[in-house]
C-alpha atoms as a PDB file:
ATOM      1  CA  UNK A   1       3.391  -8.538  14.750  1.00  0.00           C
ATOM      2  CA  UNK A   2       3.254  -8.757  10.972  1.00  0.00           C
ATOM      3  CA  UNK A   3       5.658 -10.885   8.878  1.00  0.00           C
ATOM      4  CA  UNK A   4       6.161  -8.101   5.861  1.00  0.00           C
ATOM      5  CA  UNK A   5       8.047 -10.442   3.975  1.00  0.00           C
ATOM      6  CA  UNK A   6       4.903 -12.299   2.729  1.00  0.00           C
ATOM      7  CA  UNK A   7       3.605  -8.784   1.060  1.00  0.00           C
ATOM      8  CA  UNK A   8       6.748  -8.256  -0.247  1.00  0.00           C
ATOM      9  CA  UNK A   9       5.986  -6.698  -4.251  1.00  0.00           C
ATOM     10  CA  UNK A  10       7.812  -8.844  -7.236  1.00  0.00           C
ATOM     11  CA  UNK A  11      10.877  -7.674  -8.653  1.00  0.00           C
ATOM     12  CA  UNK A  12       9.005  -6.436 -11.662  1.00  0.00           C
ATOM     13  CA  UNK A  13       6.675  -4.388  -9.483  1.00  0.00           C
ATOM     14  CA  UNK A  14       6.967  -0.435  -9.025  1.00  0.00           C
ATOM     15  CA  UNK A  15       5.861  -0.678  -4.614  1.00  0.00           C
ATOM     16  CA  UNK A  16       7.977  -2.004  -1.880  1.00  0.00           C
ATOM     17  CA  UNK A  17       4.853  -3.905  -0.296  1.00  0.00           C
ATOM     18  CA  UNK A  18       1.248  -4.900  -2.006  1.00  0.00           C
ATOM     19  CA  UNK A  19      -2.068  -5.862  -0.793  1.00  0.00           C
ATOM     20  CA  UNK A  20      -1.546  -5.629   2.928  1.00  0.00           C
ATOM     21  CA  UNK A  21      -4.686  -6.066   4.477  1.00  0.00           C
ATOM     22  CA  UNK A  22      -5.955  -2.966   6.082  1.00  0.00           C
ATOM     23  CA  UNK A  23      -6.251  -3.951   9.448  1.00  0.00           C
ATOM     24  CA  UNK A  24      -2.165  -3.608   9.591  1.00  0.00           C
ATOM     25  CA  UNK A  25      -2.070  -0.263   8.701  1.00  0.00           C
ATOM     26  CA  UNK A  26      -1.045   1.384  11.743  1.00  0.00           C
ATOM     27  CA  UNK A  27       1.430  -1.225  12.417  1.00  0.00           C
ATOM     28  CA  UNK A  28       2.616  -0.928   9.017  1.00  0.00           C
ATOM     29  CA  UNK A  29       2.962   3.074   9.306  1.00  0.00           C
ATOM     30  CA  UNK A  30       4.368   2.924  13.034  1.00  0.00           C
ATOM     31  CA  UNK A  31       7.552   0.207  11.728  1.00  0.00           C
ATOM     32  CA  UNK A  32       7.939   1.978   8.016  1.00  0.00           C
ATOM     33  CA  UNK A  33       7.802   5.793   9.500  1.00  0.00           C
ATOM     34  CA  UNK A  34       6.188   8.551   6.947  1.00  0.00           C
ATOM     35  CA  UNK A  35       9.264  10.061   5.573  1.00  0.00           C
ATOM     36  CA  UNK A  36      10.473   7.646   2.895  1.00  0.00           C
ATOM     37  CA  UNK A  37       7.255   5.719   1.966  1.00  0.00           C
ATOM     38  CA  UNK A  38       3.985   6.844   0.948  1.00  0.00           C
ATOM     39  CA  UNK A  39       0.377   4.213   1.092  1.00  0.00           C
ATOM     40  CA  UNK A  40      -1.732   3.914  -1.443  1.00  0.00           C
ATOM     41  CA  UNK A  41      -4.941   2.191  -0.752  1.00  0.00           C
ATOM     42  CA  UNK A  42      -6.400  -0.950  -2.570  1.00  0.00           C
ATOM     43  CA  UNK A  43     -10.204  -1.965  -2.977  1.00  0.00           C
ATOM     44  CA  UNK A  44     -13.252  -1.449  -4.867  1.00  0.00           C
ATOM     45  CA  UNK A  45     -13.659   2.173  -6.676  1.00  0.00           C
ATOM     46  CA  UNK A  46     -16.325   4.044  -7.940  1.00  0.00           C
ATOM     47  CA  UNK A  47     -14.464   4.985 -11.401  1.00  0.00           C
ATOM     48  CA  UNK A  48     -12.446   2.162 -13.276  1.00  0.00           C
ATOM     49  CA  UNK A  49     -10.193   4.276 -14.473  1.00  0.00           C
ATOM     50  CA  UNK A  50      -8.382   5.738 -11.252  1.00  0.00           C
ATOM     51  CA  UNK A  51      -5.667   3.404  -9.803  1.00  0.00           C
ATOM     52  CA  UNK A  52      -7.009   3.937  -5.850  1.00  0.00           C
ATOM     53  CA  UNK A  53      -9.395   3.628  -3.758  1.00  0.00           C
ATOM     54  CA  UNK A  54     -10.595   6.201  -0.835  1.00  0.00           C
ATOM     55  CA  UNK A  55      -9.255   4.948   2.695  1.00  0.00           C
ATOM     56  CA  UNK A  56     -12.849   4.478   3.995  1.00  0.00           C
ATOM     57  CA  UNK A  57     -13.377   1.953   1.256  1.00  0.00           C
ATOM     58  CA  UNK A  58      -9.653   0.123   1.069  1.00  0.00           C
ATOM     59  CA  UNK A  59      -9.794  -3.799   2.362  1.00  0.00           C
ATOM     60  CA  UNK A  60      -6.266  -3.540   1.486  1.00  0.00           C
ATOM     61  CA  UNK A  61      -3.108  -1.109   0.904  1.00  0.00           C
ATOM     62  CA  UNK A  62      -0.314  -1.008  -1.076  1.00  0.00           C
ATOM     63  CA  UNK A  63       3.589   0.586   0.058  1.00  0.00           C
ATOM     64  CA  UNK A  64       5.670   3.189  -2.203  1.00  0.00           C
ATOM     65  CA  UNK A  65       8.908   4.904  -1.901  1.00  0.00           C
ATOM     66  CA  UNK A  66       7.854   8.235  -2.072  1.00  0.00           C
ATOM     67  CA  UNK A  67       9.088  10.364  -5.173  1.00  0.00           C
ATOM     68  CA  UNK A  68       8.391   6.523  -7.478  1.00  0.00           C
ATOM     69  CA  UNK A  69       5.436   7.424  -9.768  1.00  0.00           C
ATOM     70  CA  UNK A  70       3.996   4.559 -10.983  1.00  0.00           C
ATOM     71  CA  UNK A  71       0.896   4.013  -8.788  1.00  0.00           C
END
């Protein structure tokens, strides 16, 4: 079982969670549930400029509360 505490963002930081590895995902999803949080995946991109990365790609993800923006 993962300790979430260790991913937990900085004060100053707009997600909940950042840069679990991806391996926790479903573990992640099955303790957060779907309705309140959204993921957004971390890893190499193809374009600079966007702030994600596919899921195939992601070594890592990061956690939201849904309706927060700034990812």
């Amino acid at each position: 079982m993962i300790d979430l505490t260790q991913y937990r963002s900085p004060k100053d930081d707009c997600s909940v969670y950042y840069w679990i590895p991806i391996q926790h995902l479903a573990e992640v999803r099955k303790r957060l549930g779907g309705k309140y949080f959204r993921i957004v995946y971390r890893g190499p991109r193809l374009n600079a400029l966007k702030s994600f990365t596919p899921k195939r790609w992601a070594v890592a993800f990061s956690v939201y509360e849904k309706g927060n923006l700034c990812y």
